[in-house]
C-alpha atoms as a PDB file:
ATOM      1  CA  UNK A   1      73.554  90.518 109.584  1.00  0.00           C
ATOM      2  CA  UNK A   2      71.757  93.701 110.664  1.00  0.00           C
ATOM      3  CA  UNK A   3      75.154  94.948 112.566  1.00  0.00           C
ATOM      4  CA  UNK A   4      77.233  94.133 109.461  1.00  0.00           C
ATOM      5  CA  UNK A   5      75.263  96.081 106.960  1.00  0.00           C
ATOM      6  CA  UNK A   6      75.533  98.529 109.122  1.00  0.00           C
ATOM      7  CA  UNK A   7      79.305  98.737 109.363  1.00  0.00           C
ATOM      8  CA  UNK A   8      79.329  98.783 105.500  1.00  0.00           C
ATOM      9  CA  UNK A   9      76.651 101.579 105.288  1.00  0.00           C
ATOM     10  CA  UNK A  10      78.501 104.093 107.766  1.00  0.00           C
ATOM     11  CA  UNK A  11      82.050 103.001 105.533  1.00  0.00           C
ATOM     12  CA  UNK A  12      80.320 103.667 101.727  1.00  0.00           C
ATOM     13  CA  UNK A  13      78.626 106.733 103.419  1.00  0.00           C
ATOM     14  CA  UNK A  14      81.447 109.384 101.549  1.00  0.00           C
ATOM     15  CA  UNK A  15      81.204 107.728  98.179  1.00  0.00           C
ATOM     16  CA  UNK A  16      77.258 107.358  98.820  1.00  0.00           C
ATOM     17  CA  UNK A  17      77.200 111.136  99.575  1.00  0.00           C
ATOM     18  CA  UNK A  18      79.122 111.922  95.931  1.00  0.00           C
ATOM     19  CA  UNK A  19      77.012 109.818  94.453  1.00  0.00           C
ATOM     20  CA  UNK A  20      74.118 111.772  95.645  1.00  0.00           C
ATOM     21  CA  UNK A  21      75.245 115.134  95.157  1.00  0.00           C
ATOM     22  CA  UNK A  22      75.519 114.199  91.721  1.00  0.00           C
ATOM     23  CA  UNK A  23      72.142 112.867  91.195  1.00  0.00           C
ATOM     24  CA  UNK A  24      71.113 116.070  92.774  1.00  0.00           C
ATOM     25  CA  UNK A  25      73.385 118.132  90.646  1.00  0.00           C
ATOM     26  CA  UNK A  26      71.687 116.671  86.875  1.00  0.00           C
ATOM     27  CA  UNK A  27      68.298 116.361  88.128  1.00  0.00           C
ATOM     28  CA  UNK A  28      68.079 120.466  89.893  1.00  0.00           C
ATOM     29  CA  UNK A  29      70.568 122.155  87.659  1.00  0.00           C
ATOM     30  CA  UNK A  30      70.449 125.768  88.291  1.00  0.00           C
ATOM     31  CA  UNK A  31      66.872 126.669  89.168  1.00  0.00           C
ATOM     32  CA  UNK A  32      65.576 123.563  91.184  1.00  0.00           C
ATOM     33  CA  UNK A  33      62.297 121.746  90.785  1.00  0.00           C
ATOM     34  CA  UNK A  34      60.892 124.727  89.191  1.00  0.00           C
ATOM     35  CA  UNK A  35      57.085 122.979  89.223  1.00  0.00           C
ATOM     36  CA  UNK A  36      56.830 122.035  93.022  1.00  0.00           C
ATOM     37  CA  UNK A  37      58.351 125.203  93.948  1.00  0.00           C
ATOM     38  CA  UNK A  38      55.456 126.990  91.920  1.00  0.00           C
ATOM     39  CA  UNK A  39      52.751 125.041  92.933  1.00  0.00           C
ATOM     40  CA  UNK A  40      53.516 124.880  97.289  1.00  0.00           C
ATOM     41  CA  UNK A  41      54.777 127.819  99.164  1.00  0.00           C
ATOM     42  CA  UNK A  42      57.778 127.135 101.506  1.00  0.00           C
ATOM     43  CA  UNK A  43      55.554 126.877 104.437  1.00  0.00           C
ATOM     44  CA  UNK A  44      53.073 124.206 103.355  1.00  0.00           C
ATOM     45  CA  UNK A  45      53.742 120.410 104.685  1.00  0.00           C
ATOM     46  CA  UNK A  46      53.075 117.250 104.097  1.00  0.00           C
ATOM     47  CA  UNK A  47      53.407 114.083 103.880  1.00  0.00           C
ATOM     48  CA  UNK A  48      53.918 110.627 102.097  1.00  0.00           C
ATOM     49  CA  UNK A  49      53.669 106.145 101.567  1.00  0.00           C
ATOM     50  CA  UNK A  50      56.875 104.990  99.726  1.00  0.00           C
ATOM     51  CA  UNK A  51      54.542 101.637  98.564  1.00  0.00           C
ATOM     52  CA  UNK A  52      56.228  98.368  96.850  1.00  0.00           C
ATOM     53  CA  UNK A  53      54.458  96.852  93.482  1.00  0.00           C
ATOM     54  CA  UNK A  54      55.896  93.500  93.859  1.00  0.00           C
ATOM     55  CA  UNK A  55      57.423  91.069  95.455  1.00  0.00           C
ATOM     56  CA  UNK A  56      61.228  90.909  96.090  1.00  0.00           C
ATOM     57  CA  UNK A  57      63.717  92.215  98.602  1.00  0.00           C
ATOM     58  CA  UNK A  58      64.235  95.542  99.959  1.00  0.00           C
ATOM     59  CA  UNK A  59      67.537  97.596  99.626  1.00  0.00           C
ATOM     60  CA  UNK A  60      68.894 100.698  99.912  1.00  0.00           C
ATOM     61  CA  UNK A  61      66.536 102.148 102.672  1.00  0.00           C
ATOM     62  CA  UNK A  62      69.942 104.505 103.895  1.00  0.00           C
ATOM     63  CA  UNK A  63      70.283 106.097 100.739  1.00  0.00           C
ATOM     64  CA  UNK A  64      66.398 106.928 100.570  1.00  0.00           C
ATOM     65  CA  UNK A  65      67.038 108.742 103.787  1.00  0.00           C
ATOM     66  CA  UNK A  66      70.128 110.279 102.970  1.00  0.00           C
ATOM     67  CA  UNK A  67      68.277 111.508  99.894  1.00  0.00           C
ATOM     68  CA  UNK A  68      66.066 113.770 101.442  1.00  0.00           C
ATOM     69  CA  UNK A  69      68.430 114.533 104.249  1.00  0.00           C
ATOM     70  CA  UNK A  70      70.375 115.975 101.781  1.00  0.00           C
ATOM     71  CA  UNK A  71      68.064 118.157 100.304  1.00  0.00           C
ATOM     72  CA  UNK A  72      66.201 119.046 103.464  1.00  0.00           C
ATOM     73  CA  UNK A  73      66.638 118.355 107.066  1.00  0.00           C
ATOM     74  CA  UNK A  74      63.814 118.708 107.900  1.00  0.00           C
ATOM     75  CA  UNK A  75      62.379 115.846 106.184  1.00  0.00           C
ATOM     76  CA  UNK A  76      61.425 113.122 108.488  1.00  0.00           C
ATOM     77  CA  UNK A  77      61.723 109.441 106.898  1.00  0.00           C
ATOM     78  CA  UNK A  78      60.773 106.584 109.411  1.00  0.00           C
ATOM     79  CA  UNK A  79      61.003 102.928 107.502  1.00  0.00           C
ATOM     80  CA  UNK A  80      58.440 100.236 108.503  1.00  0.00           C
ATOM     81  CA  UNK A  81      60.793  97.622 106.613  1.00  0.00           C
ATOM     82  CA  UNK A  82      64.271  97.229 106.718  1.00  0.00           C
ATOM     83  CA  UNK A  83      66.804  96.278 104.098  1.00  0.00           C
ATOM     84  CA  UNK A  84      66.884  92.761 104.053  1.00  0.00           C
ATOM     85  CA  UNK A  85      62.931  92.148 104.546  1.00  0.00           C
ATOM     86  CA  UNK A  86      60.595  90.064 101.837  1.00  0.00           C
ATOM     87  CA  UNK A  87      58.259  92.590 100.620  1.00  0.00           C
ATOM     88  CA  UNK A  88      54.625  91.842  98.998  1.00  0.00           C
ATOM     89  CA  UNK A  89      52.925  94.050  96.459  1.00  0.00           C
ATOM     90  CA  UNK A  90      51.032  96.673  98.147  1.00  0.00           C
ATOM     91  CA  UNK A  91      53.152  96.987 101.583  1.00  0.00           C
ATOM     92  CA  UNK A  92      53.732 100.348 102.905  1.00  0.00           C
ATOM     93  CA  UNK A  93      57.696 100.159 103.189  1.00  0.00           C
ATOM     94  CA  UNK A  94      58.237 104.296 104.616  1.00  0.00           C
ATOM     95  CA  UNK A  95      56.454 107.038 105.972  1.00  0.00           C
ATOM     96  CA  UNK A  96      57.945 110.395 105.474  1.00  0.00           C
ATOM     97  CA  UNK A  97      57.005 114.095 106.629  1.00  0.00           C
ATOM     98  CA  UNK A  98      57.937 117.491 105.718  1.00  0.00           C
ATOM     99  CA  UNK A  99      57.950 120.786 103.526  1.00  0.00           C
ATOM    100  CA  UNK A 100      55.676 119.615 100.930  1.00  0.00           C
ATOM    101  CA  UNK A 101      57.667 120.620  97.881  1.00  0.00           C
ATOM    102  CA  UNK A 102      60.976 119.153  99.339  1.00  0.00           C
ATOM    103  CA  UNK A 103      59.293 115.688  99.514  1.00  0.00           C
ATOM    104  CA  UNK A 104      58.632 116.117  95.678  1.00  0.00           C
ATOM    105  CA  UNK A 105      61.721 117.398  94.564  1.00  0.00           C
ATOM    106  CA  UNK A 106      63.261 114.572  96.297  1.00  0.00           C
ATOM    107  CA  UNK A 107      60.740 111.780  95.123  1.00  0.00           C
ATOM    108  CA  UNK A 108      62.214 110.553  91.846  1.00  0.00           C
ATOM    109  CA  UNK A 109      65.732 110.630  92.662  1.00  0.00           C
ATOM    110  CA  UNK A 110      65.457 108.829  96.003  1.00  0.00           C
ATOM    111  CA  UNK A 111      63.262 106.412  94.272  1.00  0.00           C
ATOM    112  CA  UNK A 112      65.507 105.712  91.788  1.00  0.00           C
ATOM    113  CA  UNK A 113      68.368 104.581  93.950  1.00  0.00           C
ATOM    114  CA  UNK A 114      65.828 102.062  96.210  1.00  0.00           C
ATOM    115  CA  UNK A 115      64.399 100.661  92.457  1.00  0.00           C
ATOM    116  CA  UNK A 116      68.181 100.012  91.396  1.00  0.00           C
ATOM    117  CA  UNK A 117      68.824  98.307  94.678  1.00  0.00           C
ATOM    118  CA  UNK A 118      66.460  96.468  95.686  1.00  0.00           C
ATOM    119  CA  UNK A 119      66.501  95.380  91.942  1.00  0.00           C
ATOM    120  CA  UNK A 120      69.680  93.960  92.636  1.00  0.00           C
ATOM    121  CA  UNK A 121      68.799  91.995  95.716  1.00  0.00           C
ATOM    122  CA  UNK A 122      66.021  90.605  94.435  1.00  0.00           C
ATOM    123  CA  UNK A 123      67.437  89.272  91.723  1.00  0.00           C
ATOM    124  CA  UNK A 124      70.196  88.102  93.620  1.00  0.00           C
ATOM    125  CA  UNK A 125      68.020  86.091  95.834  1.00  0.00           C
ATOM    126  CA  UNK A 126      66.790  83.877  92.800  1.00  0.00           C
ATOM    127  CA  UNK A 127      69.812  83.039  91.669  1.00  0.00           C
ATOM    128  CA  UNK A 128      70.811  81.761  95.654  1.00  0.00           C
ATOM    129  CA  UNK A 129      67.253  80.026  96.044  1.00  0.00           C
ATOM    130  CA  UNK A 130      68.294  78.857  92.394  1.00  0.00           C
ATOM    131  CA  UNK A 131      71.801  77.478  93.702  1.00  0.00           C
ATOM    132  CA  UNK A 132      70.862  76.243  97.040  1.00  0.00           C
ATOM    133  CA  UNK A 133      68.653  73.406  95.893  1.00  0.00           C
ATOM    134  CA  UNK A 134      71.255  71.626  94.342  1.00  0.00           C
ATOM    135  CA  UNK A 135      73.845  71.981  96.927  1.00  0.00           C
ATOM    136  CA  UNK A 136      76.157  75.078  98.813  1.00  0.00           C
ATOM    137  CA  UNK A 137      77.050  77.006  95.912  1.00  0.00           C
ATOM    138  CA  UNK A 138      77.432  80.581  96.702  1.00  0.00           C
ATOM    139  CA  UNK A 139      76.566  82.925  93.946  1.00  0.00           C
ATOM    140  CA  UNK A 140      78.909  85.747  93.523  1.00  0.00           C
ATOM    141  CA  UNK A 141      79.065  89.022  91.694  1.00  0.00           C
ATOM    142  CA  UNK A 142      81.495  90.529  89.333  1.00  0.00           C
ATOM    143  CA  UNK A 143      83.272  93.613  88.417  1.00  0.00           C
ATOM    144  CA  UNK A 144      80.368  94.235  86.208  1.00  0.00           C
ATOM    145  CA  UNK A 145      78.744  97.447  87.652  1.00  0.00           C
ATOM    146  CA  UNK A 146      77.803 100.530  86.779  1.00  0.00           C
ATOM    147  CA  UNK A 147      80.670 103.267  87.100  1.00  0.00           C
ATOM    148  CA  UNK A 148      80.353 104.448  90.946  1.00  0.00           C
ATOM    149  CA  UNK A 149      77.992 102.048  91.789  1.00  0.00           C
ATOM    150  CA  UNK A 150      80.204  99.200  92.824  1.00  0.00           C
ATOM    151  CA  UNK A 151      79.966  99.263  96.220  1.00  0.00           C
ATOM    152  CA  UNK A 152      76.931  99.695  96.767  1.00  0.00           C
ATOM    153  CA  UNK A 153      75.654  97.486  93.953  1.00  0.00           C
ATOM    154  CA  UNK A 154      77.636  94.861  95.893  1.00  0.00           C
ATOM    155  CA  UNK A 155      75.806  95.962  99.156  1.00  0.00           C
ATOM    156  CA  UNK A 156      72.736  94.971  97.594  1.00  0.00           C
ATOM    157  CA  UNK A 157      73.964  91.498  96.411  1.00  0.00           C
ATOM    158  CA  UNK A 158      75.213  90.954  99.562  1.00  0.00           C
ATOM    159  CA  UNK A 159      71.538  91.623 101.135  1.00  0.00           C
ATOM    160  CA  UNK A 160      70.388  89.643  98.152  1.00  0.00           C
ATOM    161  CA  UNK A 161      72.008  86.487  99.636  1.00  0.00           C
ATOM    162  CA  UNK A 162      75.173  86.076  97.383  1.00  0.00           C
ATOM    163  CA  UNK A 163      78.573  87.200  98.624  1.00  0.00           C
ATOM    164  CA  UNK A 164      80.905  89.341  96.923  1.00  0.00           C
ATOM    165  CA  UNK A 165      84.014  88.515  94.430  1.00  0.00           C
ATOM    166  CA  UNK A 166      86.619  91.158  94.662  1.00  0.00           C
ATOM    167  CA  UNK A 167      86.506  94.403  94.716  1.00  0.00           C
ATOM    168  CA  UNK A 168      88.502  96.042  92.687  1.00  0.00           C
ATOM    169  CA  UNK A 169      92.064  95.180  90.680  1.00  0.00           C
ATOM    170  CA  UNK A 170      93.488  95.520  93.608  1.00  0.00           C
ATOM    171  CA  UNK A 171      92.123  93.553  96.302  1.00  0.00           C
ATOM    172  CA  UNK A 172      93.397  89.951  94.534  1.00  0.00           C
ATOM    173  CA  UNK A 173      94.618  88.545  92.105  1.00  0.00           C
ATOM    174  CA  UNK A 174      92.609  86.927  88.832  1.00  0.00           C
ATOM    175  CA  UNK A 175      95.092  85.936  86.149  1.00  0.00           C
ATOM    176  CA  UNK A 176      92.103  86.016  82.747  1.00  0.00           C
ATOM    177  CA  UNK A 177      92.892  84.788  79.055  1.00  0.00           C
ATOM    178  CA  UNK A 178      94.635  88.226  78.402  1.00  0.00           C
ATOM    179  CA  UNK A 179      97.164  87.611  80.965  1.00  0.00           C
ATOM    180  CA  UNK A 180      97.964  83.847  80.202  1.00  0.00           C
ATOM    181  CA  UNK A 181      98.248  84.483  76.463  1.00  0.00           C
ATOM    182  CA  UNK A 182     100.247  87.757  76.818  1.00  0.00           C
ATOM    183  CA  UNK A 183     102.724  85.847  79.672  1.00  0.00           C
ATOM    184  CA  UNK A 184     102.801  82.588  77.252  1.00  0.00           C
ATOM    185  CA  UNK A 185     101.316  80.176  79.706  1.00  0.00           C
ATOM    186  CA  UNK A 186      99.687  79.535  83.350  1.00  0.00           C
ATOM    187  CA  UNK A 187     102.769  78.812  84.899  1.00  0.00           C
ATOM    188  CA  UNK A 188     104.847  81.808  83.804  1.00  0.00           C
ATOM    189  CA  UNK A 189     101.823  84.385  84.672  1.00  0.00           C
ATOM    190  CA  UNK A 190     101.756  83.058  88.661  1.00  0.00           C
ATOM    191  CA  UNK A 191     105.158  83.205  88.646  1.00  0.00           C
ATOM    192  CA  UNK A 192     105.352  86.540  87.659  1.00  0.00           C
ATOM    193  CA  UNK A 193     102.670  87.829  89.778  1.00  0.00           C
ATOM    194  CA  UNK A 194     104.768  85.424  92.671  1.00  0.00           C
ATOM    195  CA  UNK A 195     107.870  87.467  92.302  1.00  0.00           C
ATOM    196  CA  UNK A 196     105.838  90.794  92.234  1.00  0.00           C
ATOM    197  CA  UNK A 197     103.690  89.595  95.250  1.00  0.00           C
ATOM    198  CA  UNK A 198     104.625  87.031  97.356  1.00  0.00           C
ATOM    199  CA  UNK A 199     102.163  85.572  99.336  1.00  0.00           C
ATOM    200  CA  UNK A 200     100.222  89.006  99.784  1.00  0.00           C
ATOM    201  CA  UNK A 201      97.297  87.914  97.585  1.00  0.00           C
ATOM    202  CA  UNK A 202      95.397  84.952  96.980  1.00  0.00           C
ATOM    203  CA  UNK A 203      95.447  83.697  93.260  1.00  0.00           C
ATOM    204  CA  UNK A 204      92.937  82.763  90.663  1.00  0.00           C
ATOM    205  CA  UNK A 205      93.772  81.547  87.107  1.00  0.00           C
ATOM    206  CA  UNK A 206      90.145  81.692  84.665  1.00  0.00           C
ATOM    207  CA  UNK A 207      90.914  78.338  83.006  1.00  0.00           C
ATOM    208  CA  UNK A 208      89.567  77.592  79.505  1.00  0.00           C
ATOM    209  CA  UNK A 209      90.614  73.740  79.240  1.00  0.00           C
ATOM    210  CA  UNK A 210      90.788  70.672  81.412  1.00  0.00           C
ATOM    211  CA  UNK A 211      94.658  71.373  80.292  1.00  0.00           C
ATOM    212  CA  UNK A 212      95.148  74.301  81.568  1.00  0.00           C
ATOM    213  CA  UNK A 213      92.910  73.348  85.031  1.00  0.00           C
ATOM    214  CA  UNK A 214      95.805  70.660  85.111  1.00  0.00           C
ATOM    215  CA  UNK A 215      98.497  73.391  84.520  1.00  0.00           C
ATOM    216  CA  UNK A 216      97.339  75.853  87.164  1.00  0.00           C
ATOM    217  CA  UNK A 217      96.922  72.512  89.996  1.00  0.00           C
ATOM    218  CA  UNK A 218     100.293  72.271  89.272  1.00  0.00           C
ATOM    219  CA  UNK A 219     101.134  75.905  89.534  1.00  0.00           C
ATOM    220  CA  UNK A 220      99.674  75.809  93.118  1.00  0.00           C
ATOM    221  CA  UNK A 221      96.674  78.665  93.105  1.00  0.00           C
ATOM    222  CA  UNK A 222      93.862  79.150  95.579  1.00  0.00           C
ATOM    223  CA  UNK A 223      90.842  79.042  92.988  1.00  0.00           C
ATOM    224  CA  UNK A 224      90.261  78.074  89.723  1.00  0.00           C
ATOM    225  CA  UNK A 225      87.374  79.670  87.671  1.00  0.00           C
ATOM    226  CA  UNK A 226      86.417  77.327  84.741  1.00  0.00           C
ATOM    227  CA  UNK A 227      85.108  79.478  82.354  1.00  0.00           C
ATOM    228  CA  UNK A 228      82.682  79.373  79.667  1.00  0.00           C
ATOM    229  CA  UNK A 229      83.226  75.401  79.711  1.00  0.00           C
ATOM    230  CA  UNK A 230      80.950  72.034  79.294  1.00  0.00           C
ATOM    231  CA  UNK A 231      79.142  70.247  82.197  1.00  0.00           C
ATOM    232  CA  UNK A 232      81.105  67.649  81.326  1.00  0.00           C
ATOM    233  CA  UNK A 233      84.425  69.724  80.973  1.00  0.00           C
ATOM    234  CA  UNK A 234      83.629  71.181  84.498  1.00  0.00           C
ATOM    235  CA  UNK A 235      82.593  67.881  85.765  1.00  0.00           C
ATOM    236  CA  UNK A 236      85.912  66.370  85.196  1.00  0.00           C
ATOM    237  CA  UNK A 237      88.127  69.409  86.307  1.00  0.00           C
ATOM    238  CA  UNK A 238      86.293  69.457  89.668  1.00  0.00           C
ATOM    239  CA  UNK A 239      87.146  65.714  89.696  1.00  0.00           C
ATOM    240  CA  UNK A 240      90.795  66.353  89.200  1.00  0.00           C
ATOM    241  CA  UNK A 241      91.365  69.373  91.673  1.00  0.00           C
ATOM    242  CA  UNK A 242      88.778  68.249  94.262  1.00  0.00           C
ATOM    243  CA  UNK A 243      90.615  69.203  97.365  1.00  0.00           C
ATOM    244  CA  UNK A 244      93.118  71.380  96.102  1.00  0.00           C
ATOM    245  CA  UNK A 245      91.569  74.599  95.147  1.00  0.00           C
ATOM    246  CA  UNK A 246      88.454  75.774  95.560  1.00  0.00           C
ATOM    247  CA  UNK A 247      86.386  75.748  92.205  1.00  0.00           C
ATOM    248  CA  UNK A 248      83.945  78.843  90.535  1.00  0.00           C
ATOM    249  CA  UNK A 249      82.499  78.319  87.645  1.00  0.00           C
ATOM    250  CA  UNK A 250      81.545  81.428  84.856  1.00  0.00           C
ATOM    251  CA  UNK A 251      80.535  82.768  81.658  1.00  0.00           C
ATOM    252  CA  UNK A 252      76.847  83.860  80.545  1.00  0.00           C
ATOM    253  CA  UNK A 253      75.319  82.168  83.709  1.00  0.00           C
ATOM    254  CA  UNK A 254      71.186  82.812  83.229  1.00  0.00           C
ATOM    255  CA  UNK A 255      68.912  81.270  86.268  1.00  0.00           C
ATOM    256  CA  UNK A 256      68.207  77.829  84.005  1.00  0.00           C
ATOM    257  CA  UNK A 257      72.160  76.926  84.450  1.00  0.00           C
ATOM    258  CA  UNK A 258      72.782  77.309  87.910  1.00  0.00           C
ATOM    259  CA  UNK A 259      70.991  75.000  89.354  1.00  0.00           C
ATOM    260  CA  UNK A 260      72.284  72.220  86.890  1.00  0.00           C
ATOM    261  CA  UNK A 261      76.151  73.540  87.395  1.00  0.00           C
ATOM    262  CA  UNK A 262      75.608  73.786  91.236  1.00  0.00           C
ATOM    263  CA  UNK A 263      74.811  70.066  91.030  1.00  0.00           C
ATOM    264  CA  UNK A 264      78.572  69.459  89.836  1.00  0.00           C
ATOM    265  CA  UNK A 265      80.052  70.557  93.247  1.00  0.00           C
ATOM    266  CA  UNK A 266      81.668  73.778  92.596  1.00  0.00           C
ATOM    267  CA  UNK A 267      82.077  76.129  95.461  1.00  0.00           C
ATOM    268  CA  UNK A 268      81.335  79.292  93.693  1.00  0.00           C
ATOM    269  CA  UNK A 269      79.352  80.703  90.598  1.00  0.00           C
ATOM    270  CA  UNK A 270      80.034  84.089  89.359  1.00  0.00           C
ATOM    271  CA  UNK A 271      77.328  85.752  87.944  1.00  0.00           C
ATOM    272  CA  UNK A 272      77.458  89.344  85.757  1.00  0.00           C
ATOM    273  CA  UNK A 273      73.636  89.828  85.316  1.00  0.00           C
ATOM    274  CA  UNK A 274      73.056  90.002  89.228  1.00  0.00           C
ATOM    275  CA  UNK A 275      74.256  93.583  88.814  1.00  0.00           C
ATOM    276  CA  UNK A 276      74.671  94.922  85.005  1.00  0.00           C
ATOM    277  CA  UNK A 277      71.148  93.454  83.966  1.00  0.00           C
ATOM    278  CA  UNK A 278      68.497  93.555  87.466  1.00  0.00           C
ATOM    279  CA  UNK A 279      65.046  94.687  86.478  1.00  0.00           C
ATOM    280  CA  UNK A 280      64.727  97.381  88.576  1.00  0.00           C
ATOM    281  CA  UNK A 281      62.109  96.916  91.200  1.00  0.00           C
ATOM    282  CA  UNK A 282      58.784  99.044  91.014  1.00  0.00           C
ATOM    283  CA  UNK A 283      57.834 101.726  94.379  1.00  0.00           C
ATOM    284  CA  UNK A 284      55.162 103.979  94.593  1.00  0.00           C
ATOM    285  CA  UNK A 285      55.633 107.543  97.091  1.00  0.00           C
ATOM    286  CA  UNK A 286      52.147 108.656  97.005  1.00  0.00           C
ATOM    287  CA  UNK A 287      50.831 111.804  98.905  1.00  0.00           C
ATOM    288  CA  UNK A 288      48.313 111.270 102.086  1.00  0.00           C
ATOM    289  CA  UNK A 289      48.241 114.834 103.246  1.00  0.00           C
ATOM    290  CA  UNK A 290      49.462 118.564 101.892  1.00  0.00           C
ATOM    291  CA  UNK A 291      48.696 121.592 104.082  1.00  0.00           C
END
């Protein structure tokens, strides 16, 4: 796991380091942090606990560092957890050095990103532990993020214990209400998106009815999502395509539900709050020595 997340840190790094400037950009404006700057000269040091309030999982130790390498080289961040790691209220999670008015310039914004992140994972994780007592539901996330966030919101899901649902419009194909009543029916929107396509991306029809789950068996696609439909509803489309398609299940999925629709046997659950609504998750960086 270590080795992937790695792979996907080094490949977000560009959009990470927009994403940064940015924060930078709204948070320094013109003049800077115009309060450290007055109150340490440029030669004093020191140095810093980044300290977790609660329990949950850690994310988004990269972007901490790339924080303050951003705004100062010579900042020196050494984590004693790693992304991925159970913390416990009170842990000491990084240790950081430097020029001490750097270190507090850089505090808020750096902290902001780990909160939002490791928000995300954590609340990922209950929604696995959630769906994993029932059965081998994977939880997934959704196109639900925060503009310029996607990526690495999914990162954090992804460390969270879910997996990720596509992308982007562009990495498959998911044929929604909109599409099925502007084409007429199922079978004329896969068709459509057949002649466009070929067999270049997998297909998956959001299905409303048991009728239209028996439409889009027959139109041959690789997952049906039944959306926003009865235990029993669900219950009885699994039944029916059991075998055929792979089956995810959607629409205002809280923790309560999953473990009940988990128990029906679908393969997937897709779940918007894992990344539009995480509490954020609470860090401390407190000062242990200014020179």
């Amino acid at each position: 796991m270590r080795s992937r997340m790695k792979s996907l840190q080094e490949m977000y790094q560009r959009e990470l380091d927009a994403l940064i400037s940015l924060a930078l950009e709204e948070d320094l404006g013109e003049e800077g942090d115009v309060t450290s700057k007055a109150v340490f000269p440029p030669e004093a040091e020191g140095a810093a606990r980044v300290v977790s309030k609660g329990e949950g999982i850690l994310a988004g130790d990269f972007v901490f560092e790339r924080v303050f390498r951003k705004i100062n080289e010579r900042i020196s961040v050494s984590f004693l957890r790693q992304d991925g790691d159970v913390l416990s209220r009170g842990d000491v999670v990084a240790e950081l050095s430097g020029p001490m008015a750097d270190l507090l310039t850089g505090e808020r914004i750096a902290l902001n990103f780990l909160a939002f992140l490791s928000g995300i994972a954590t609340y990922t994780s209950k929604f696995v532990k959630e769906a994993g007592k029932s059965g081998h539901t994977v939880i997934l996330d959704t196109r639900k993020t925060l503009p310029g966030f996607r990526r690495l919101s999914k990162y954090a899901v992804r460390i969270g214990g879910g997996e990720n649902h596509r992308m982007g419009l562009y990495d498959m194909v998911l044929i929604k209400d909109n599409h099925i009543d502007g084409a007429g029916s199922i079978t004329k929107a896969v068709e459509r998106v057949r002649e466009r396509w070929g067999d270049r991306f997998k297909i998956e029809v959001e299905c409303r009815t048991v009728e239209e789950v028996e439409e889009a068996l027959g139109a041959g696609v690789h997952i049906i999502m039944l959306d926003n439909m009865s235990p029993s509803e669900m219950e009885e489309s699994i039944r029916r395509g059991r075998g055929k398609v792979l089956f995810e299940c959607s629409g205002d999925m809280d923790l309560p539900k999953i473990a009940e629709v988990s128990k029906l046997g679908v393969d997937y659950i897709s779940v918007g709050r894992i990344t539009h609504s995480a509490p954020a998750f609470d860090f401390s960086m407190k000062v242990v020595a200014a020179g």
